[in-house]
C-alpha atoms as a PDB file:
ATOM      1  CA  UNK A   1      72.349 103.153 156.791  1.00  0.00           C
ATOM      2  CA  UNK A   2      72.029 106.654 156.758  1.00  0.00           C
ATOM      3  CA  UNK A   3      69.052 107.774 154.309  1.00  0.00           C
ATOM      4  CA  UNK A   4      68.487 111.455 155.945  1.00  0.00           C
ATOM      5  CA  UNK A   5      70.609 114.739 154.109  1.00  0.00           C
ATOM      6  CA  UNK A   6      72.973 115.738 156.813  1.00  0.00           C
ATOM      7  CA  UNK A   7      71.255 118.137 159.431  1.00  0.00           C
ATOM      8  CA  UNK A   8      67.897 117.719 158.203  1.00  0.00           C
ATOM      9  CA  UNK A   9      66.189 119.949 160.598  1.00  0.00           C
ATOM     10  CA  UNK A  10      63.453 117.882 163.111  1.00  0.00           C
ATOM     11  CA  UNK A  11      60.722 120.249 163.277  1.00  0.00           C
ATOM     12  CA  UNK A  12      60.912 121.378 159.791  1.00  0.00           C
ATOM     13  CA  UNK A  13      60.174 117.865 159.186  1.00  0.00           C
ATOM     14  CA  UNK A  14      57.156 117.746 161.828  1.00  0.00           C
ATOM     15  CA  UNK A  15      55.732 120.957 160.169  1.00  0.00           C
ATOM     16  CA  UNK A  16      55.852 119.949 157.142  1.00  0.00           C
ATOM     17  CA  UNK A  17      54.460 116.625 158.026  1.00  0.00           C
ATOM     18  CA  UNK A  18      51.773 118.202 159.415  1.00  0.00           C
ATOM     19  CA  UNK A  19      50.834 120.852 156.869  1.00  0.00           C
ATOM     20  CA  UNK A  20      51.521 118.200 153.739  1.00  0.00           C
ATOM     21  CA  UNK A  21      48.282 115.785 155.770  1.00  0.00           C
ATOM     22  CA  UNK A  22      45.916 119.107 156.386  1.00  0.00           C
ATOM     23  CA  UNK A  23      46.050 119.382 152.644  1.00  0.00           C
ATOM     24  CA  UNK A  24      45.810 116.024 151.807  1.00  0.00           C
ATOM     25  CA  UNK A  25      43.205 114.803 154.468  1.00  0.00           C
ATOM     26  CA  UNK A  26      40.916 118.242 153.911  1.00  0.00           C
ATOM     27  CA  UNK A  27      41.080 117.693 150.015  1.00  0.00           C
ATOM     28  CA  UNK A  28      40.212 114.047 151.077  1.00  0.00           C
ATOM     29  CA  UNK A  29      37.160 115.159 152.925  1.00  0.00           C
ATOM     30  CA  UNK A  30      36.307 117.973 150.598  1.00  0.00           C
ATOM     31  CA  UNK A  31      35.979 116.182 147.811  1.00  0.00           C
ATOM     32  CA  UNK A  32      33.899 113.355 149.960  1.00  0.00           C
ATOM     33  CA  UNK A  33      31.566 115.892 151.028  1.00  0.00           C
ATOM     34  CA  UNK A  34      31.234 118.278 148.248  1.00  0.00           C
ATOM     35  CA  UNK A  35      32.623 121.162 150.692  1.00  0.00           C
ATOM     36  CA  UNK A  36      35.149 123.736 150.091  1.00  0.00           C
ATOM     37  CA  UNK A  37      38.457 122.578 151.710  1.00  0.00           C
ATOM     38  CA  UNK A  38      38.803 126.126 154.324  1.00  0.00           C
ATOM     39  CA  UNK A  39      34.816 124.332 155.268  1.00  0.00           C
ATOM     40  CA  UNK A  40      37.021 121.232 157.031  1.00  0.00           C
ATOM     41  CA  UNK A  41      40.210 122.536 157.506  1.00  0.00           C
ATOM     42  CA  UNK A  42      39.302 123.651 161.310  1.00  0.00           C
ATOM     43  CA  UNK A  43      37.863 119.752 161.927  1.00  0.00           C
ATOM     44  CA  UNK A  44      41.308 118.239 160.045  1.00  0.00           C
ATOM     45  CA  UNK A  45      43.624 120.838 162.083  1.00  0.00           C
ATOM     46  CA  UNK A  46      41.591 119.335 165.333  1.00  0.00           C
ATOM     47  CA  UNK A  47      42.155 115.799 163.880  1.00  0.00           C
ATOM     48  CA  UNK A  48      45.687 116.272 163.480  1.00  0.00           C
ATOM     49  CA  UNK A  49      46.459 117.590 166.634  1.00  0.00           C
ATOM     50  CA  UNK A  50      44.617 115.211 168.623  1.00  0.00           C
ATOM     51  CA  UNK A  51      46.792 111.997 166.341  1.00  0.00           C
ATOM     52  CA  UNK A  52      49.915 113.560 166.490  1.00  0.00           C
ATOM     53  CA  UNK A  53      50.326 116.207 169.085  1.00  0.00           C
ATOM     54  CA  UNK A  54      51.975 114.362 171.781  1.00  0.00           C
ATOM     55  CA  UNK A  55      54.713 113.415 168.720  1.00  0.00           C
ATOM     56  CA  UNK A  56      54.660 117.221 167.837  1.00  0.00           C
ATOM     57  CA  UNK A  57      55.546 117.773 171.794  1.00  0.00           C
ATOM     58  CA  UNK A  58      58.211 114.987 171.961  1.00  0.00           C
ATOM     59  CA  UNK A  59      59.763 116.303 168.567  1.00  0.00           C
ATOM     60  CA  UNK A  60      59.525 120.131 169.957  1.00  0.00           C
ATOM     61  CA  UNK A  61      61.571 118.461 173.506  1.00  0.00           C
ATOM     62  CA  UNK A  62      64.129 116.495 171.655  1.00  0.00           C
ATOM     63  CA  UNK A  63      64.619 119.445 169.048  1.00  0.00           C
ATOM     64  CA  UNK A  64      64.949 121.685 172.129  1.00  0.00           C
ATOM     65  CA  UNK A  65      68.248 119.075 174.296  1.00  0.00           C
ATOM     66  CA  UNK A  66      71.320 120.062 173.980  1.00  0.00           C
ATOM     67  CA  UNK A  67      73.255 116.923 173.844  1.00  0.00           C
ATOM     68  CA  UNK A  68      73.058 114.179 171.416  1.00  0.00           C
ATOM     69  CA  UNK A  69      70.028 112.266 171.451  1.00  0.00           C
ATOM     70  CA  UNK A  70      69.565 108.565 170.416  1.00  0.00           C
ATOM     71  CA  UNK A  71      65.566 107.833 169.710  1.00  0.00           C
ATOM     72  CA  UNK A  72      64.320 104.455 169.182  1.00  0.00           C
ATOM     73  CA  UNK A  73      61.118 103.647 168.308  1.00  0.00           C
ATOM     74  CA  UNK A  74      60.001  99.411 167.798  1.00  0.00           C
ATOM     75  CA  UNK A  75      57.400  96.999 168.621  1.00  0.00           C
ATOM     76  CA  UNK A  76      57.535  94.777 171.467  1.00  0.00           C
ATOM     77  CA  UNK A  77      55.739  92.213 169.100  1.00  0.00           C
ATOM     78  CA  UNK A  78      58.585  93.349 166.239  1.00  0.00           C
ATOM     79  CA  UNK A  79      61.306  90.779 165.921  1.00  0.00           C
ATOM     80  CA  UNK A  80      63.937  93.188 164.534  1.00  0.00           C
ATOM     81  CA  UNK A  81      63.256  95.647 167.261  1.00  0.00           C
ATOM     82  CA  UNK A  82      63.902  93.269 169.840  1.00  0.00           C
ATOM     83  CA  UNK A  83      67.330  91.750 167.995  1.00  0.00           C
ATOM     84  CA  UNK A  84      68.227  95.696 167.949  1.00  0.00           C
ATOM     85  CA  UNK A  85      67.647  96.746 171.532  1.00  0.00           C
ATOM     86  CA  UNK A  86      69.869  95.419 173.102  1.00  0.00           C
ATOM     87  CA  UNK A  87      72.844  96.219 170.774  1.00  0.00           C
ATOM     88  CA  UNK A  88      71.474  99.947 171.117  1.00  0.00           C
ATOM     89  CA  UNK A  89      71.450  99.668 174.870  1.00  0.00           C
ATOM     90  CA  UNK A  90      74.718  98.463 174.834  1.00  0.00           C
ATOM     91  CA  UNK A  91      75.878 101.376 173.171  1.00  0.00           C
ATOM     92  CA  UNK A  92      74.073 103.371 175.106  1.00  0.00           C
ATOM     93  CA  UNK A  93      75.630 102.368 178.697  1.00  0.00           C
ATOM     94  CA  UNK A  94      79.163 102.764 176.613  1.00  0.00           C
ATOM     95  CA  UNK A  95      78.127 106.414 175.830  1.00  0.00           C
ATOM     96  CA  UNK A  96      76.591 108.233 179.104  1.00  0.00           C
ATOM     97  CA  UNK A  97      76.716 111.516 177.759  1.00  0.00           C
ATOM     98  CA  UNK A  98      73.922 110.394 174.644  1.00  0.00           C
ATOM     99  CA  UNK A  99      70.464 111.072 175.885  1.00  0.00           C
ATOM    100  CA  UNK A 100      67.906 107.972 174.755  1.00  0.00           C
ATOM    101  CA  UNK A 101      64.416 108.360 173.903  1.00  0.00           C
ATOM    102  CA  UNK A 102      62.789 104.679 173.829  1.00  0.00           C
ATOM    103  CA  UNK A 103      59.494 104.626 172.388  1.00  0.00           C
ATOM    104  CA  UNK A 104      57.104 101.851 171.604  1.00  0.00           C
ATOM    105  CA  UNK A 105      55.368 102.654 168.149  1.00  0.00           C
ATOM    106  CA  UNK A 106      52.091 101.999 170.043  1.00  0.00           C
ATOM    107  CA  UNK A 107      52.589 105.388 172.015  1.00  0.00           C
ATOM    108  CA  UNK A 108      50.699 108.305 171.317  1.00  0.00           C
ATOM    109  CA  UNK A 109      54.647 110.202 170.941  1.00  0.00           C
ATOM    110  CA  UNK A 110      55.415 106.845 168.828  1.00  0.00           C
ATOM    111  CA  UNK A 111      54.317 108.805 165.654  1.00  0.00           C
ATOM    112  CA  UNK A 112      57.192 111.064 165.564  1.00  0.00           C
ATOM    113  CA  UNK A 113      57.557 108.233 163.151  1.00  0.00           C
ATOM    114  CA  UNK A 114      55.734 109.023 160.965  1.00  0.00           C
ATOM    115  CA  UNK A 115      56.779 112.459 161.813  1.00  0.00           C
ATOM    116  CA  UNK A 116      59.992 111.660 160.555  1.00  0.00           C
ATOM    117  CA  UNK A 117      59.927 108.762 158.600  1.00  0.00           C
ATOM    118  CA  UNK A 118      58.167 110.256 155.565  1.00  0.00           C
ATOM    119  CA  UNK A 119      56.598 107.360 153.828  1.00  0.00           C
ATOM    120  CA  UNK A 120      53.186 106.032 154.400  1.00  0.00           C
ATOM    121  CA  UNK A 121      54.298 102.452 154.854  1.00  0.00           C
ATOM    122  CA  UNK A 122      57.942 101.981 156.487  1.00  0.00           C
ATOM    123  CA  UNK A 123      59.046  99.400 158.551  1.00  0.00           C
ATOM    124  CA  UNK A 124      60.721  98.988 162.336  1.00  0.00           C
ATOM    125  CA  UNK A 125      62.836 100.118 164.109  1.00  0.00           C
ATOM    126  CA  UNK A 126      63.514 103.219 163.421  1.00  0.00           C
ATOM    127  CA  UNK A 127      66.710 104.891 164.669  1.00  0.00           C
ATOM    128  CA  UNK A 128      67.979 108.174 164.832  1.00  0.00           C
ATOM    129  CA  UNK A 129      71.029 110.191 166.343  1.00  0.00           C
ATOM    130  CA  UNK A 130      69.526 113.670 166.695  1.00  0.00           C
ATOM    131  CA  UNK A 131      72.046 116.826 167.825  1.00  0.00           C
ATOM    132  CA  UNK A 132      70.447 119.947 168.723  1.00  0.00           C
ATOM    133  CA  UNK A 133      67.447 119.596 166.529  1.00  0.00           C
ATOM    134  CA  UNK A 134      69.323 117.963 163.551  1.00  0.00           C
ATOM    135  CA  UNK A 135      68.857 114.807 162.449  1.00  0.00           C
ATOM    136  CA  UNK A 136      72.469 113.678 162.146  1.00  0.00           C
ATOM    137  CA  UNK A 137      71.627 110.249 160.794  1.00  0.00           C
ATOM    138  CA  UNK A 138      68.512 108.032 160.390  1.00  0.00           C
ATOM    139  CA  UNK A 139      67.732 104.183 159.377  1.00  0.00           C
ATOM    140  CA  UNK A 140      64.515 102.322 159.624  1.00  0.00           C
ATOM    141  CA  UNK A 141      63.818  98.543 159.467  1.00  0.00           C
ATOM    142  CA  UNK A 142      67.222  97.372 160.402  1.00  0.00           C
ATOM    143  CA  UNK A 143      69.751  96.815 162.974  1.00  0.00           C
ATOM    144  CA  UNK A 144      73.314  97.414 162.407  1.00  0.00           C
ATOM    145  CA  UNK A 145      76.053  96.083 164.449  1.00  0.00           C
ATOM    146  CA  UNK A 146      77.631  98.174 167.813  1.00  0.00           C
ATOM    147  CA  UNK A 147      80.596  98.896 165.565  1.00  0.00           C
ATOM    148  CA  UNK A 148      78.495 100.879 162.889  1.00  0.00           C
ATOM    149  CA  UNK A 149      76.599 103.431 165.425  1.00  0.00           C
ATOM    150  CA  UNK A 150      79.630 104.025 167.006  1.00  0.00           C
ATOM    151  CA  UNK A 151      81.299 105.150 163.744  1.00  0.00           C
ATOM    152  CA  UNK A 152      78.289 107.268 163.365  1.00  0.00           C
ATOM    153  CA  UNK A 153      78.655 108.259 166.771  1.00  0.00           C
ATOM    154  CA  UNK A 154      82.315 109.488 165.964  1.00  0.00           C
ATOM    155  CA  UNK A 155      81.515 110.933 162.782  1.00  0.00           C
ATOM    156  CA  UNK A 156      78.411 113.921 164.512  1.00  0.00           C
ATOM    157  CA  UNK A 157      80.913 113.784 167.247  1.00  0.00           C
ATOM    158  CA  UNK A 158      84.238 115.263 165.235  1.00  0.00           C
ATOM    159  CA  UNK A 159      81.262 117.374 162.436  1.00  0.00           C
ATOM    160  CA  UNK A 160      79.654 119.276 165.419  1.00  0.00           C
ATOM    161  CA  UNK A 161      83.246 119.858 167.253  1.00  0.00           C
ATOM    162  CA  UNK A 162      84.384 120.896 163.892  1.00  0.00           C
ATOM    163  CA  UNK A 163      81.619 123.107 163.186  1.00  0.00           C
ATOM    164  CA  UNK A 164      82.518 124.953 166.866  1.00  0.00           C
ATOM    165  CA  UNK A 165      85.309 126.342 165.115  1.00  0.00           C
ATOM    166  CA  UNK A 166      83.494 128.244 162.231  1.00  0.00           C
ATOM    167  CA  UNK A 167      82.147 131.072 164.162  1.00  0.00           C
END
């Protein structure tokens, strides 16, 4: 389920998201164009920020809570999303103290997908448990049973109480 390295750090991921598509999309353009890349890096920087700067802003906000957050991000049209909501909202109402983030993919913020989910092509939902800007665990394209994110759940619970101990 999970297929993130433990703590794998949610803005690190943005930025690097970010800076690995300016030098794709400029060499893209360059090369198109016959220009030097720094001639369309300001329009691609623009470009970027305009696609994916409400995701950079949601990513900045989650990275920035406290408590454990749960995001989801589906499709209302996406038959797995819908099987998985409500499992997810059930565990949700079970655990108060978890702050959700339920986006549809269609959102402008909905590309903290891609954000996050490194690969071009992926598949829905994706689900994360994010603690303090960590991503703690993450799984796209399936839904696991209420047993399985509440082992999860236990698991970042007992690592981050653990870890209050090592300073």
């Amino acid at each position: 389920m999970n297929d993130v390295s433990p703590s794998m750090d949610l803005i690190s991921l943005a930025e690097d998201f970010i800076a690995t598509k300016q030098e794709e999309i400029s060499l893209q353009l360059a090369g198109k164009y016959l220009l030097s890349s720094d001639e369309v890096s300001e329009i691609v920087s623009k470009f970027l920020e305009d696609s994916y700067g409400p995701a950079m802003a949601l990513a900045g906000e989650i990275a920035g809570r406290e408590g454990l957050v749960l995001l989801f991000i589906g499709r209302k049209d996406c038959a797995i999303c819908q099987r998985c909501y409500p499992v997810l909202e059930r565990f949700i109402i079970e655990h108060r103290e978890i702050e959700p983030v339920i986006l549809d993919y269609s959102q402008t913020e909905g590309l903290i997908y891609h954000l996050i989910h490194r690969e071009e092509r992926g598949m829905l939902p994706l689900i994360a448990f994010i603690y303090k800007g960590k991503i703690m665990m993450k799984t796209c394209g399936e839904c696991a049973a209420e047993h399985v994110y509440e082992k999860c759940y236990r698991d970042i619970r007992d690592d981050c109480s653990q870890n209050l101990y090592v300073h």
